[in-house]
N, C-alpha and C. Protein backbone atom coordinates (compact mmCIF):
# COMPACT_ATOMS: atom_id res chain seq x y z
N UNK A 1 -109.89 -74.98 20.62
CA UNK A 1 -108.55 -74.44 20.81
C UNK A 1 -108.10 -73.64 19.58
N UNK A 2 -108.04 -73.90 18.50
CA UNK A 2 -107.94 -73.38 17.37
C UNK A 2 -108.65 -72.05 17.01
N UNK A 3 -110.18 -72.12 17.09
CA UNK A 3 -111.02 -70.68 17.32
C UNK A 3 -110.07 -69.61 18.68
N UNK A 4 -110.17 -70.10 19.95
CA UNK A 4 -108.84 -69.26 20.53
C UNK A 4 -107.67 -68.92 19.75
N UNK A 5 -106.31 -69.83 19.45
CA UNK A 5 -105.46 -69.10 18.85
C UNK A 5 -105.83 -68.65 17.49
N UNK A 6 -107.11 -68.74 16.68
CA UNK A 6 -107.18 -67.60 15.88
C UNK A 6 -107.70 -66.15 16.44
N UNK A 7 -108.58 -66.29 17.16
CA UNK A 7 -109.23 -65.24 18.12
C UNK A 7 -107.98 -64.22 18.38
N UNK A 8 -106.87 -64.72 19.37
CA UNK A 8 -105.65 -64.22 19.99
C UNK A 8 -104.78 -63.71 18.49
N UNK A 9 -104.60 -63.97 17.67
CA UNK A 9 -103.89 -64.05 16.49
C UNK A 9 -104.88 -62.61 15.93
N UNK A 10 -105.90 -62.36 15.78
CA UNK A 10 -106.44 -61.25 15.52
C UNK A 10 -106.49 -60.46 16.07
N UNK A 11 -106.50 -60.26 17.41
CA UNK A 11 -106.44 -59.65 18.47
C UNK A 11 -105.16 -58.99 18.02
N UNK A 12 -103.91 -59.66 17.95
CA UNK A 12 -102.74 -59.62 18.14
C UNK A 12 -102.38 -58.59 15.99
N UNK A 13 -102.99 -58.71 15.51
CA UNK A 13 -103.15 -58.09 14.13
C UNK A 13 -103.51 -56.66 14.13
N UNK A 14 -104.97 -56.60 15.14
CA UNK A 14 -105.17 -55.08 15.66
C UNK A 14 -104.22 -54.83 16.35
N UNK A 15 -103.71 -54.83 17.45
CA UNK A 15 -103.09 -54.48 18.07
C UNK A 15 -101.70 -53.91 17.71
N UNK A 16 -101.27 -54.91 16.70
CA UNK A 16 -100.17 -54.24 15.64
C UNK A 16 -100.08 -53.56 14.82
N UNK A 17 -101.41 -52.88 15.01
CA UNK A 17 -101.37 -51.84 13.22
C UNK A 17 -100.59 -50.42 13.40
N UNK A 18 -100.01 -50.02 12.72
CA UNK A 18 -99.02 -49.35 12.22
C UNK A 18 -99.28 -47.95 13.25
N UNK A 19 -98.36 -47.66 14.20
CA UNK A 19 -98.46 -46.37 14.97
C UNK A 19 -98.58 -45.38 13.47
N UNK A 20 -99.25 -43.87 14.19
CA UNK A 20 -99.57 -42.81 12.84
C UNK A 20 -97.89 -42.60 12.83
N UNK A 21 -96.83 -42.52 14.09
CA UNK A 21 -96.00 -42.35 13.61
C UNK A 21 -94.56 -42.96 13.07
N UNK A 22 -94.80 -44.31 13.10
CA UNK A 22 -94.04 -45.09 12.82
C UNK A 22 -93.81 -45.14 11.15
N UNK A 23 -92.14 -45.52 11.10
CA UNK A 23 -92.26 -45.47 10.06
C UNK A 23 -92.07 -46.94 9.57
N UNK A 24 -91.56 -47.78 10.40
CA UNK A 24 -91.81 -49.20 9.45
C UNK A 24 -92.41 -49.82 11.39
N UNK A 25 -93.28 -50.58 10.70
CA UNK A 25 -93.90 -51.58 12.13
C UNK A 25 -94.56 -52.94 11.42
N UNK A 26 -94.02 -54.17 11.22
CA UNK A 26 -94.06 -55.03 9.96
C UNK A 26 -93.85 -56.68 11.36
N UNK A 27 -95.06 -57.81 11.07
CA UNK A 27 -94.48 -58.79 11.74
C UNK A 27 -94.62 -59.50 10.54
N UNK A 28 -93.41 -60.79 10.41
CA UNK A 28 -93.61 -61.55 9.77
C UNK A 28 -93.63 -63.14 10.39
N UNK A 29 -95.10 -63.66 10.12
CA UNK A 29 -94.91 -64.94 10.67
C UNK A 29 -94.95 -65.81 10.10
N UNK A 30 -94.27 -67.07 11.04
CA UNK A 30 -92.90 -68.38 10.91
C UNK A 30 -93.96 -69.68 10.69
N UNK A 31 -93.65 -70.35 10.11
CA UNK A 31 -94.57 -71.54 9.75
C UNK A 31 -94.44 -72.41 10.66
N UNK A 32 -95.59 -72.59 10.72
CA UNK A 32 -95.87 -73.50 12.29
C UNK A 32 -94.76 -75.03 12.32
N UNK A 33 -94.56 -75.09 11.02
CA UNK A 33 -93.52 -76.43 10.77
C UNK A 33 -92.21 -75.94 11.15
N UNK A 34 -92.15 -74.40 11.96
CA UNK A 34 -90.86 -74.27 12.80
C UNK A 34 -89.87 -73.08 11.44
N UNK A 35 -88.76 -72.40 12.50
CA UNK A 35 -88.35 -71.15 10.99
C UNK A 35 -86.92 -71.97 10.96
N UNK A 36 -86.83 -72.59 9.40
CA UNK A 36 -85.53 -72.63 9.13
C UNK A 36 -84.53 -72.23 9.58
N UNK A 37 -83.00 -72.37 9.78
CA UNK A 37 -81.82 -71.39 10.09
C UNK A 37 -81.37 -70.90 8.84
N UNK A 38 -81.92 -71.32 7.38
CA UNK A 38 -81.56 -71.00 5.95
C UNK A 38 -82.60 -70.24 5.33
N UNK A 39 -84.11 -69.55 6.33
CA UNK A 39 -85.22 -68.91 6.07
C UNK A 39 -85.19 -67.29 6.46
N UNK A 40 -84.39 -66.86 6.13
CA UNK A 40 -84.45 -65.58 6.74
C UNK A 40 -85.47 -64.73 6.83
N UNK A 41 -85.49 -63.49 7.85
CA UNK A 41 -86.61 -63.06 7.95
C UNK A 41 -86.41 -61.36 7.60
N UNK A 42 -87.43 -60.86 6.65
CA UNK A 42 -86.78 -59.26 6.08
C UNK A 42 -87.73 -58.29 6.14
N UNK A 43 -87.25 -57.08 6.20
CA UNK A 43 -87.97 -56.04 6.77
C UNK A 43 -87.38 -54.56 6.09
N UNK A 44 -87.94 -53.85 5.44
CA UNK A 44 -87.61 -52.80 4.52
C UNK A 44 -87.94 -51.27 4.73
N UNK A 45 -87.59 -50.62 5.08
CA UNK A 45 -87.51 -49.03 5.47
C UNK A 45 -87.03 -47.80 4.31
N UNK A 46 -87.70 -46.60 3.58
CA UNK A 46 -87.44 -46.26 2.89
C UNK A 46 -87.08 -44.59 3.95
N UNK A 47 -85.59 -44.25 4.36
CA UNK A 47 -85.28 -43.28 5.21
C UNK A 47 -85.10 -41.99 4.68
N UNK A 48 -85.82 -40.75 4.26
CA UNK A 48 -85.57 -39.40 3.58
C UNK A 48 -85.17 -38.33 4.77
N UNK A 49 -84.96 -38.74 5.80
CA UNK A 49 -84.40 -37.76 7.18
C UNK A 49 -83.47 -38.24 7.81
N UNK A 50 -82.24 -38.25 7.74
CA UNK A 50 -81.21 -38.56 8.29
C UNK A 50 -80.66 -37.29 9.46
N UNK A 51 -81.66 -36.37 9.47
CA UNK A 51 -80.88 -35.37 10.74
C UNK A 51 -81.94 -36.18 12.02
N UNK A 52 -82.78 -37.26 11.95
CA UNK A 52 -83.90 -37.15 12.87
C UNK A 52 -83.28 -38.78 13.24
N UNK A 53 -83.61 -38.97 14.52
CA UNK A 53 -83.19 -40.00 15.87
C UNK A 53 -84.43 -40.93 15.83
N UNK A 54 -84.33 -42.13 15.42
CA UNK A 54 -85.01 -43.32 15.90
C UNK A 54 -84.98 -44.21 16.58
N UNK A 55 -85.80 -44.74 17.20
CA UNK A 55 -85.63 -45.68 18.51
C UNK A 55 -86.20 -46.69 17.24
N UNK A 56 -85.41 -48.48 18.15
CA UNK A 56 -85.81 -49.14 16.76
C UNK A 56 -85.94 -50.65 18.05
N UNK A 57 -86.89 -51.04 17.54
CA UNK A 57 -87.53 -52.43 18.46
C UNK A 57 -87.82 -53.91 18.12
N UNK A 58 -87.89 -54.97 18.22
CA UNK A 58 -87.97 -56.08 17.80
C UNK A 58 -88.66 -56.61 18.78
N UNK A 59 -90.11 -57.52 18.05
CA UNK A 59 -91.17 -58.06 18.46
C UNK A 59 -90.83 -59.87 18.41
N UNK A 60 -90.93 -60.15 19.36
CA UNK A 60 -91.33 -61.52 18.88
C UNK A 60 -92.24 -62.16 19.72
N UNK A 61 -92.82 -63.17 18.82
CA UNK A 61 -94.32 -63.77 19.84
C UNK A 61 -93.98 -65.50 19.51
N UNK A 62 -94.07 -66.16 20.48
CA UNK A 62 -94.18 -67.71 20.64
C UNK A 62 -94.88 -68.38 21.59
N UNK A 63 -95.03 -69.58 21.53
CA UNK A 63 -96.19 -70.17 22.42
C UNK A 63 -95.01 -70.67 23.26
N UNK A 64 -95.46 -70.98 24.57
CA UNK A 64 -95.20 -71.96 26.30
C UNK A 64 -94.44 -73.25 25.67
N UNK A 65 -94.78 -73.88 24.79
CA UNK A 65 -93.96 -75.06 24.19
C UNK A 65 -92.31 -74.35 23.62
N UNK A 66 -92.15 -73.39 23.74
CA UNK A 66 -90.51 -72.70 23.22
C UNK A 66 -89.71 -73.59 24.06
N UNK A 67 -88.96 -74.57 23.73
CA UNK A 67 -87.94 -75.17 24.62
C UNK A 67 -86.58 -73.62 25.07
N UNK A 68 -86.22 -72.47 24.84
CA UNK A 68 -85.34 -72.24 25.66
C UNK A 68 -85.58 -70.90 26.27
N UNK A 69 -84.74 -70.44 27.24
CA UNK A 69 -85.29 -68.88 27.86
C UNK A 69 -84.78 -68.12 27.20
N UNK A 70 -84.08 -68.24 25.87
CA UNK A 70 -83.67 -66.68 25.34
C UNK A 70 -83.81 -67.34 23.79
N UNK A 71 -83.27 -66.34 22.44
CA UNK A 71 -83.44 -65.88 21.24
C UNK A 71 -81.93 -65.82 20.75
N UNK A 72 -81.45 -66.25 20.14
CA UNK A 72 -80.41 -65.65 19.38
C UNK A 72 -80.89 -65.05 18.07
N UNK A 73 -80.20 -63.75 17.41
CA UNK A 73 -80.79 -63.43 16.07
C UNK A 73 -79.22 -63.18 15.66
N UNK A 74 -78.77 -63.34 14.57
CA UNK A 74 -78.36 -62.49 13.50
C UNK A 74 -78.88 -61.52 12.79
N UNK A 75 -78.16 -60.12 12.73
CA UNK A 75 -78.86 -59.01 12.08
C UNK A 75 -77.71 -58.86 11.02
N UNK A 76 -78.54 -58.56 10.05
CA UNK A 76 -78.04 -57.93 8.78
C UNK A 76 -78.28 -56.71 8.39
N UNK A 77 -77.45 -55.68 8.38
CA UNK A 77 -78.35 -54.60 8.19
C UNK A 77 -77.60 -53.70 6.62
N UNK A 78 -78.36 -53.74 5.68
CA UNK A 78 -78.09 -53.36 4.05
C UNK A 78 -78.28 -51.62 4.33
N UNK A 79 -77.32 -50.97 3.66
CA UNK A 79 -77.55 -49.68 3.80
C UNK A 79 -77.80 -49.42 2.10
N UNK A 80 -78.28 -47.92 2.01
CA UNK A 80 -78.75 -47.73 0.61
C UNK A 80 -77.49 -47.90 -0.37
N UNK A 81 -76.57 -47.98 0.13
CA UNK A 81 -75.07 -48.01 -0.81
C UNK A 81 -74.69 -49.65 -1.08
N UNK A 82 -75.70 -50.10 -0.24
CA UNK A 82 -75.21 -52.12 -0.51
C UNK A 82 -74.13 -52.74 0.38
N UNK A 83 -73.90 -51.41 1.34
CA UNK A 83 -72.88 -51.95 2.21
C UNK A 83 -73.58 -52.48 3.56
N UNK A 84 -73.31 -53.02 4.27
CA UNK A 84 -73.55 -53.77 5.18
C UNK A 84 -73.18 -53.88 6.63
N UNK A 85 -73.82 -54.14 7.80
CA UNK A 85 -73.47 -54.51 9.02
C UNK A 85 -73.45 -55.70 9.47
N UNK A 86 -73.43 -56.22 10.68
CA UNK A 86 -73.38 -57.44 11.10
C UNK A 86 -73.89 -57.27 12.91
N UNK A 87 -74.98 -57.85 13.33
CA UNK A 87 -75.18 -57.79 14.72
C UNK A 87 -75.66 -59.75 15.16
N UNK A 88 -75.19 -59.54 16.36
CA UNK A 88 -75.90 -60.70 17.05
C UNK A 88 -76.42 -60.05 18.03
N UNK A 89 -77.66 -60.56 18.32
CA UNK A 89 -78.86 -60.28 19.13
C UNK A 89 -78.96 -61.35 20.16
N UNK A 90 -79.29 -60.98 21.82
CA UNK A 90 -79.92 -61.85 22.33
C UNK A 90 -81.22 -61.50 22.80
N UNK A 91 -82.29 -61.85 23.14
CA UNK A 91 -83.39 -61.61 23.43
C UNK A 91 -83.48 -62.82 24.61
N UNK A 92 -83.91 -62.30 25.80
CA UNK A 92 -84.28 -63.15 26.95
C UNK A 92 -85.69 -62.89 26.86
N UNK A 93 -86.45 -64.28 26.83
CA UNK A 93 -87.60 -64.30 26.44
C UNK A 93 -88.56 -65.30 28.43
N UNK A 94 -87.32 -65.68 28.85
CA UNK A 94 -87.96 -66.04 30.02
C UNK A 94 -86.68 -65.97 31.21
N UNK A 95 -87.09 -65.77 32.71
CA UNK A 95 -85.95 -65.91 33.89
C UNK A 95 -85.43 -67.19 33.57
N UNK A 96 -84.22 -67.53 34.64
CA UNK A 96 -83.63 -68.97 34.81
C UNK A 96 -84.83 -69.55 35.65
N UNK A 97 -86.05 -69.17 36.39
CA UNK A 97 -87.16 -69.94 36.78
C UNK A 97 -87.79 -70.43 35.77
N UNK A 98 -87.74 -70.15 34.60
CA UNK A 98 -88.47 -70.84 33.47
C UNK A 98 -89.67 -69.95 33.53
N UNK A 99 -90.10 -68.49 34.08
CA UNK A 99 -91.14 -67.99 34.12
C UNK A 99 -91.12 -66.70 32.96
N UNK A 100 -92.08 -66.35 31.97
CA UNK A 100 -92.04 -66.46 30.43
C UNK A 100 -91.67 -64.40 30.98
N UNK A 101 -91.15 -63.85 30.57
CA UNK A 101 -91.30 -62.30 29.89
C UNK A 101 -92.50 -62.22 29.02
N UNK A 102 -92.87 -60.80 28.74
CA UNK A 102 -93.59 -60.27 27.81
C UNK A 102 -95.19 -60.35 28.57
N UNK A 103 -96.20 -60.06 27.52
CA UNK A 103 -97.18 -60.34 27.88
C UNK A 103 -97.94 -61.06 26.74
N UNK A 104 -98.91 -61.85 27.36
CA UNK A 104 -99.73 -62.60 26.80
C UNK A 104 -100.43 -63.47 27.82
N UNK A 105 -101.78 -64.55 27.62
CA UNK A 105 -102.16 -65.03 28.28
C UNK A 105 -102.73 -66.50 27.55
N UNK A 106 -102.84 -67.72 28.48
CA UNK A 106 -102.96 -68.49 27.57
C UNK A 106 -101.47 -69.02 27.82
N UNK A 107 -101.47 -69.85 26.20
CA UNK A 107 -100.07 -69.96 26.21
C UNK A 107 -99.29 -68.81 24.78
N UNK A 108 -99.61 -68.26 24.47
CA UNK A 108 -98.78 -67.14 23.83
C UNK A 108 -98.64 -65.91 24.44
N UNK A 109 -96.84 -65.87 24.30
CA UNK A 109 -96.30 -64.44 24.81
C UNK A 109 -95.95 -63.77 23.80
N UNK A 110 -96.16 -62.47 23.97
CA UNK A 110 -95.17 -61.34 23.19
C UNK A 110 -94.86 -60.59 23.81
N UNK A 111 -93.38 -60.39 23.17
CA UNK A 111 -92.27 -59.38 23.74
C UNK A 111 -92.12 -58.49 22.67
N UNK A 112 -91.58 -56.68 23.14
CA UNK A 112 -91.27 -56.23 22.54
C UNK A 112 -90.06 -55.54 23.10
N UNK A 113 -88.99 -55.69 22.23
CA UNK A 113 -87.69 -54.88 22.89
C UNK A 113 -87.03 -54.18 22.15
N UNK A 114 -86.66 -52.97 22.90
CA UNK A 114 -86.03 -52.48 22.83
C UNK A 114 -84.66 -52.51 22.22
N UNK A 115 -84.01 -52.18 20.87
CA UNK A 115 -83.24 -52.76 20.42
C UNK A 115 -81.77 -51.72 20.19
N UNK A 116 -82.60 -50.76 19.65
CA UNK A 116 -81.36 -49.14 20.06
C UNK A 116 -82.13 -48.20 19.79
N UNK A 117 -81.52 -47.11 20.79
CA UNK A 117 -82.35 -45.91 20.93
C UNK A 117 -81.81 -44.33 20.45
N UNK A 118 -81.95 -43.48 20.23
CA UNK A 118 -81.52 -42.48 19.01
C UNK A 118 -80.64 -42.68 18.11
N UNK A 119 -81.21 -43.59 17.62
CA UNK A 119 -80.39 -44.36 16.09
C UNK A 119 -80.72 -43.34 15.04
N UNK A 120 -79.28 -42.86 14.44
CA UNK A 120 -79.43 -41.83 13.44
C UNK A 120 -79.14 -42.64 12.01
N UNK A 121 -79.86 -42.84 10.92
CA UNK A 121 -79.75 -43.33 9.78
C UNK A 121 -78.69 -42.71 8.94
N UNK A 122 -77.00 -42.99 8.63
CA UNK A 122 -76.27 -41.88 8.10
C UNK A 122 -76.74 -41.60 6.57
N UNK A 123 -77.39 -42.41 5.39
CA UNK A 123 -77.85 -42.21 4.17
C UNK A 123 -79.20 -42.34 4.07
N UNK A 124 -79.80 -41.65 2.96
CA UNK A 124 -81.32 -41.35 2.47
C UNK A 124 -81.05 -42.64 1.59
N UNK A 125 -82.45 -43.25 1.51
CA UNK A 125 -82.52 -44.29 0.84
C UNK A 125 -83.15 -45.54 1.60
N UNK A 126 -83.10 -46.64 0.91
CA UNK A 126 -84.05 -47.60 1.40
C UNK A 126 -82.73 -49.01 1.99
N UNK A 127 -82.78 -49.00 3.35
CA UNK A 127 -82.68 -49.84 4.37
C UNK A 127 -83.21 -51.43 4.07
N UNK A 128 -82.19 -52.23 4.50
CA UNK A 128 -83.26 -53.61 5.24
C UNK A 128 -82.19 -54.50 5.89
N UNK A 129 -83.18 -54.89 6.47
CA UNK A 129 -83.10 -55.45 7.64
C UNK A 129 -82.72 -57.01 7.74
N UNK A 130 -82.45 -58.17 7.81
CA UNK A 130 -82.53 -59.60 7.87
C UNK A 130 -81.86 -60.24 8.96
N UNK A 131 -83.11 -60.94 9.22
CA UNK A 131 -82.75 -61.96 10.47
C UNK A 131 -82.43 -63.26 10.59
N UNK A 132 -81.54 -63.83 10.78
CA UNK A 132 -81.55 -65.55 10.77
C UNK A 132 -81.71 -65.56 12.50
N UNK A 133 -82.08 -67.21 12.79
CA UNK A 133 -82.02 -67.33 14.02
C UNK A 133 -80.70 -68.03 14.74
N UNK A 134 -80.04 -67.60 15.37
CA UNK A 134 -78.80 -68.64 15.94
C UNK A 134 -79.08 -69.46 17.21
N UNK A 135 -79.95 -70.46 16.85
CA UNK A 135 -80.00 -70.96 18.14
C UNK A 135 -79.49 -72.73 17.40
N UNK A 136 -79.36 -73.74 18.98
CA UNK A 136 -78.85 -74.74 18.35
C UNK A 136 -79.89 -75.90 17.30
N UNK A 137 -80.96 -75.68 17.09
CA UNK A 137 -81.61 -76.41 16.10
C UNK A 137 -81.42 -75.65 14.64
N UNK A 138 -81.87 -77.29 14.03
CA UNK A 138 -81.47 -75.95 12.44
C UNK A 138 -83.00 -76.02 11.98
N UNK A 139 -84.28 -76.05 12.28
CA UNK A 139 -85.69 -75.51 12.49
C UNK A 139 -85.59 -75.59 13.94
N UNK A 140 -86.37 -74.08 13.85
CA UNK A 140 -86.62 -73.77 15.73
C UNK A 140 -88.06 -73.61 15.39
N UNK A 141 -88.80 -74.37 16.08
CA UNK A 141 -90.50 -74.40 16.55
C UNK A 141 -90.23 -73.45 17.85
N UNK A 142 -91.65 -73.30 17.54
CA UNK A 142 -92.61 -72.56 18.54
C UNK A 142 -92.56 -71.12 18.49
N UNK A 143 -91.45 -70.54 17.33
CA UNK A 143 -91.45 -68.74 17.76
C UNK A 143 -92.36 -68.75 16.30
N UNK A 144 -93.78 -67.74 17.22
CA UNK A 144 -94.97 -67.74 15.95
C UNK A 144 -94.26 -66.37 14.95
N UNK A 145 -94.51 -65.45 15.20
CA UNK A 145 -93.47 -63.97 14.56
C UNK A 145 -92.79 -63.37 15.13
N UNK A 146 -92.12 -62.40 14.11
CA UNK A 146 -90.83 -61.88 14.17
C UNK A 146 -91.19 -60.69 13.66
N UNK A 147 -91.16 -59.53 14.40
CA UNK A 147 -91.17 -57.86 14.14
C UNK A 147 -90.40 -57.16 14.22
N UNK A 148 -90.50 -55.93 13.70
CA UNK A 148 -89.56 -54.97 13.49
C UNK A 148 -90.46 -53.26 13.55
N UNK A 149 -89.79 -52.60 14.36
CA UNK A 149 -90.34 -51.18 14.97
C UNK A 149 -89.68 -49.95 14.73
N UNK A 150 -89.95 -49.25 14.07
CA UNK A 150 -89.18 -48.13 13.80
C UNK A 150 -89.76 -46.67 13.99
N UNK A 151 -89.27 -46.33 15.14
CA UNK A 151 -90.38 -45.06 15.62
C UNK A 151 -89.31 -43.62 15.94
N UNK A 152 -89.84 -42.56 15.80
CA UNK A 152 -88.87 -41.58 15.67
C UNK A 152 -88.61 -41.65 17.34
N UNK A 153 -87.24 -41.08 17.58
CA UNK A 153 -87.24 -40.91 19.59
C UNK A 153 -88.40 -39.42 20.08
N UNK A 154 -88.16 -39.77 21.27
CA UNK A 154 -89.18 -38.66 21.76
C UNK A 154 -88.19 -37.41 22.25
C-alpha cells in the first residue's frame, strides 16, 4: 500500500510541474499528522505586468478518509505595499451523496478550482498568498496538499 501511495504521489509531482506559462504553480504538502488551524499555508508570486489578466486556481488533494464534503479556507492576500485582503473560500470537494469531485483513483482525489478569472494585479512587486483552514477541527486530517495556480487568461 505504501509503494502505491508513493507511486500515485509521483505521478501526482509530474503531473504538477510548472506549465511553460505559468507564473506561480507551487503545492505544499500537509503532514500526515493532519494541518494545524495555527499552520498556515504560503505561496509567493513576483508580478512585473499589471496591464495583463490572470486566471488564478487552487489545488487540493486528500484521501476517501476526509470526514466532510467541502473545504473552508481563509485567504490572505499581502500586496507589494504590505497591505492586505481578506477572503473565505469554500471548496466542495464531494455531492450531499457523499460521492468525491475531482479526479483520482484509489482512494486519493484531486481537485482543481477555479478561483477567479481575469484577475488584474493593481502593483508590480511580489504578492503572497496564505491559507488557514476554517473547518470545525483545530487539526484537519486527511487533506494531503494545498496548491496554488497562476496562469495568464486566454
Amino acid at each position: 500500500m505504501r509503494n502505491l501511495i508513493f507511486l500515485l504521489f509521483c505521478v501526482y509531482l509530474i503531473s504538477c510541474s510548472p506549465s511553460s506559462n505559468a507564473i506561480l504553480h507551487e503545492s505544499v504538502a500537509i503532514p500526515e499528522t493532519g494541518w494545524a488551524i495555527d499552520n498556515p499555508v504560503r505561496f509567493a508570486v513576483e508580478i512585473t505586468d499589471t496591464n495583463r489578466l490572470y486566471d488564478i486556481y487552487i489545488t487540493v488533494r486528500h484521501n476517501t478518509d476526509y470526514e466532510w464534503m467541502n473545504l473552508f479556507l481563509f485567504m490572505k492576500t499581502y500586496y507589494p505595499d504590505l497591505e492586505f485582503s481578506r477572503d473565505t473560500l469554500e471548496c466542495f470537494l464531494a455531492d450531499e451523496t457523499g460521492r468525491w469531485f475531482g479526479r483520482g483513483s484509489s482512494s486519493v482525489r484531486d481537485h482543481v478550482m477555479l478561483l477567479q478569472r481575469n484577475v488584474r494585479f493593481p502593483q508590480k512587486g511580489r504578492y503572497q498568498f496564505e491559507f488557514v483552514h476554517g473547518m470545525r477541527a483545530e487539526n484537519l486530517r486527511n487533506i494531503m496538499d494545498l496548491g496554488m495556480k497562476i496562469v495568464p487568461s486566454r
